[in-house]
PDB file of N, CA and C in Angstrom:
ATOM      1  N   UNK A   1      12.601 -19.477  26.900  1.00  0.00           N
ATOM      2  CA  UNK A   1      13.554 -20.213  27.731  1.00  0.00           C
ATOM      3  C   UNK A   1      13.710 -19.576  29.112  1.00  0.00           C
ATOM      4  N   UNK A   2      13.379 -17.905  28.823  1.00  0.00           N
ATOM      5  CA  UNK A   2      13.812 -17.290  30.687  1.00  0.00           C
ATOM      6  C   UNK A   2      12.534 -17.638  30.989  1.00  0.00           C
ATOM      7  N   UNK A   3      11.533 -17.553  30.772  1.00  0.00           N
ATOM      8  CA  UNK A   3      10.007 -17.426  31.361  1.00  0.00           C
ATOM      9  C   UNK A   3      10.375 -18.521  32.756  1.00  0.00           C
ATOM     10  N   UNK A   4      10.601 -19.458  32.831  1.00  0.00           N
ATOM     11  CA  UNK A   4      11.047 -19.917  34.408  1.00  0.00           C
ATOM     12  C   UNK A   4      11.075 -18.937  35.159  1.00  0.00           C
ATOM     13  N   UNK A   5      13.190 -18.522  34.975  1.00  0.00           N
ATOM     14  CA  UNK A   5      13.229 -17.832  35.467  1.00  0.00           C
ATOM     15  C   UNK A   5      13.015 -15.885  35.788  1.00  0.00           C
ATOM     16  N   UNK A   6      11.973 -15.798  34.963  1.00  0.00           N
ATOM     17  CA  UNK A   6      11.375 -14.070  34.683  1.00  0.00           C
ATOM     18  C   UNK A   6      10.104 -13.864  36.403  1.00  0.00           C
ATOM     19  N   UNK A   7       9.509 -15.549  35.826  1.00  0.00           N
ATOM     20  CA  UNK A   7       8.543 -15.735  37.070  1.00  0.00           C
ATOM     21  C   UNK A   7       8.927 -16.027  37.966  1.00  0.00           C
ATOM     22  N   UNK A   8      10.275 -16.631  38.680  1.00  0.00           N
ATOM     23  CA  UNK A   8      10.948 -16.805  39.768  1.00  0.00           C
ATOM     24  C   UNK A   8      11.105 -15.203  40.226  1.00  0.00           C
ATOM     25  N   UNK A   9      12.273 -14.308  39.720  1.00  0.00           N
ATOM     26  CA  UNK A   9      12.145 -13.131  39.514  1.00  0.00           C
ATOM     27  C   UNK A   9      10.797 -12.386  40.163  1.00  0.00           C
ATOM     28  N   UNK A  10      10.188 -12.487  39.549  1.00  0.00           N
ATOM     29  CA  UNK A  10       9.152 -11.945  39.856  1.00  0.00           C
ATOM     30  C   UNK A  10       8.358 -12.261  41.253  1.00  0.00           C
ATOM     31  N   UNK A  11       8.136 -13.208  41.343  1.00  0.00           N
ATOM     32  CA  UNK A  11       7.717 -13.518  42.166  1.00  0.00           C
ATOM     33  C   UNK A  11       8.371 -13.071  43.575  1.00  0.00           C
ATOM     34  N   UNK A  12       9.851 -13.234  43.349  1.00  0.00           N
ATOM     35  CA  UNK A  12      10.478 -12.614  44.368  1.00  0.00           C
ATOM     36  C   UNK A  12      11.048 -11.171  44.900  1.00  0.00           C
ATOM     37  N   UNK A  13      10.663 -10.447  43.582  1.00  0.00           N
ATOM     38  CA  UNK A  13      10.533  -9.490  43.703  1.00  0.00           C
ATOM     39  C   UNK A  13       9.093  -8.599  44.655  1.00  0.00           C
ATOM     40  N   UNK A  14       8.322  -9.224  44.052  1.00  0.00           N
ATOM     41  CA  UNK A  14       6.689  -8.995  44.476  1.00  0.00           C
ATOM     42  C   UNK A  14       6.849  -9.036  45.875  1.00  0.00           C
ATOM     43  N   UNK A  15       7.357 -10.488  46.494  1.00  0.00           N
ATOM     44  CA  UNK A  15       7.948 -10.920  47.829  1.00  0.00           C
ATOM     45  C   UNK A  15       8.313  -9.971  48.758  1.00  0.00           C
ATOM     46  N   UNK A  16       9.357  -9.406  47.710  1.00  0.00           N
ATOM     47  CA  UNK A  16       9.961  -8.365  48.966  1.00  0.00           C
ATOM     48  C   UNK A  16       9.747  -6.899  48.972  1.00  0.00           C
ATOM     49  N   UNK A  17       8.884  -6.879  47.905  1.00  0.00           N
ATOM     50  CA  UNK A  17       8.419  -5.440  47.764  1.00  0.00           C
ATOM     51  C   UNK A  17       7.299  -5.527  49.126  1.00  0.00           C
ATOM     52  N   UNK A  18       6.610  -6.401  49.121  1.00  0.00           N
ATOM     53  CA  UNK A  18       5.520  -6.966  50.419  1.00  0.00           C
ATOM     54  C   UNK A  18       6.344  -6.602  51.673  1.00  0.00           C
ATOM     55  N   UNK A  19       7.284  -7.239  51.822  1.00  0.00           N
ATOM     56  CA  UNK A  19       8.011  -6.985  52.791  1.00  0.00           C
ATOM     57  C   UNK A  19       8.624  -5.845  53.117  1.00  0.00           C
ATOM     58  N   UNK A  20       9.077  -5.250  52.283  1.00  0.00           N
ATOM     59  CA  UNK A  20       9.635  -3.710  52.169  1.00  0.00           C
ATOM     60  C   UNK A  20       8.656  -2.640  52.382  1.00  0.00           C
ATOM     61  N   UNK A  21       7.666  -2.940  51.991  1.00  0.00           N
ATOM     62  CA  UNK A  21       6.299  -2.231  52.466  1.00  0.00           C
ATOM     63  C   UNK A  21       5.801  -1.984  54.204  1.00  0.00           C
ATOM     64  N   UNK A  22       5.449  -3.617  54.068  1.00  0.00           N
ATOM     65  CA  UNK A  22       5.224  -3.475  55.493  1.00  0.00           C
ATOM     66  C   UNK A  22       6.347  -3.058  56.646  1.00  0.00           C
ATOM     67  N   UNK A  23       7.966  -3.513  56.321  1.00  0.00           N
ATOM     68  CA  UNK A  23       8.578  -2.984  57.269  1.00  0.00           C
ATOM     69  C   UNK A  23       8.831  -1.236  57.195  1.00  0.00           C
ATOM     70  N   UNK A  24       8.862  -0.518  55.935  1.00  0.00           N
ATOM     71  CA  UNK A  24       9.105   0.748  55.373  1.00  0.00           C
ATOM     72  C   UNK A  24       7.510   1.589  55.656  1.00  0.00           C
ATOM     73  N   UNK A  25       6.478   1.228  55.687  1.00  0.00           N
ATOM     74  CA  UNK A  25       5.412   1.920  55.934  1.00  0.00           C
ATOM     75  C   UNK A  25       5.213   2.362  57.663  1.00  0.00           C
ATOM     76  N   UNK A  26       5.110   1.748  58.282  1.00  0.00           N
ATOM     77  CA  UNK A  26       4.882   2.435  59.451  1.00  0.00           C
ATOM     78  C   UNK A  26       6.332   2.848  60.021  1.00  0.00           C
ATOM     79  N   UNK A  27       7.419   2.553  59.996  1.00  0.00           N
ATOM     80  CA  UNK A  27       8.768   3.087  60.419  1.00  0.00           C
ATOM     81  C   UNK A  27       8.538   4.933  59.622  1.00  0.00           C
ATOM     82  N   UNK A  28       8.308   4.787  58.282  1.00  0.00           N
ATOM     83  CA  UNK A  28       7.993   6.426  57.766  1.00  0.00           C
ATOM     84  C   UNK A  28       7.028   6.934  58.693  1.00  0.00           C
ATOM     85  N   UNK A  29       6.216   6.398  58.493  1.00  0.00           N
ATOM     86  CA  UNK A  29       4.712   7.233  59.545  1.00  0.00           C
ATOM     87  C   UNK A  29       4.792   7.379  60.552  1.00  0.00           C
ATOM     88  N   UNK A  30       5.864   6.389  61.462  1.00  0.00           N
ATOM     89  CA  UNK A  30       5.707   7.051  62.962  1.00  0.00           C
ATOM     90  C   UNK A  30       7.296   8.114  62.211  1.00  0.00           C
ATOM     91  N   UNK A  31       8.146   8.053  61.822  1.00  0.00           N
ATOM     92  CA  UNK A  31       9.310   8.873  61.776  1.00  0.00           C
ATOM     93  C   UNK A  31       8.710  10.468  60.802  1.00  0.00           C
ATOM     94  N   UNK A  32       8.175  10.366  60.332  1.00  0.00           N
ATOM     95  CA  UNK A  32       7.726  11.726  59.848  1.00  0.00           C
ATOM     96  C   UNK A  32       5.992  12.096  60.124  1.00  0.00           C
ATOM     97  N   UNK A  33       5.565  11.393  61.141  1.00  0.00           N
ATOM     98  CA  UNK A  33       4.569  12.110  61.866  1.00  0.00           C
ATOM     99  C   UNK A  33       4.664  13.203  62.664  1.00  0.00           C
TER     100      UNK A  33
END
């Protein structure tokens, strides 16, 4: 019955991990270069 929403979830998780990445990866690298 969750499987909908497990893959909504997920998906949006995935989402913003993408996003959290790209904004969190180079802000570290230039800040602790």
């Amino acid at each position: 019955m969750m499987q909908g929403h497990d893959k909504t979830c997920y998906l949006l998780w995935t989402f913003l991990d993408k996003i959290n990445k790209k904004n969190s990866d180079p802000v570290k690298n230039q800040s602790f270069s």
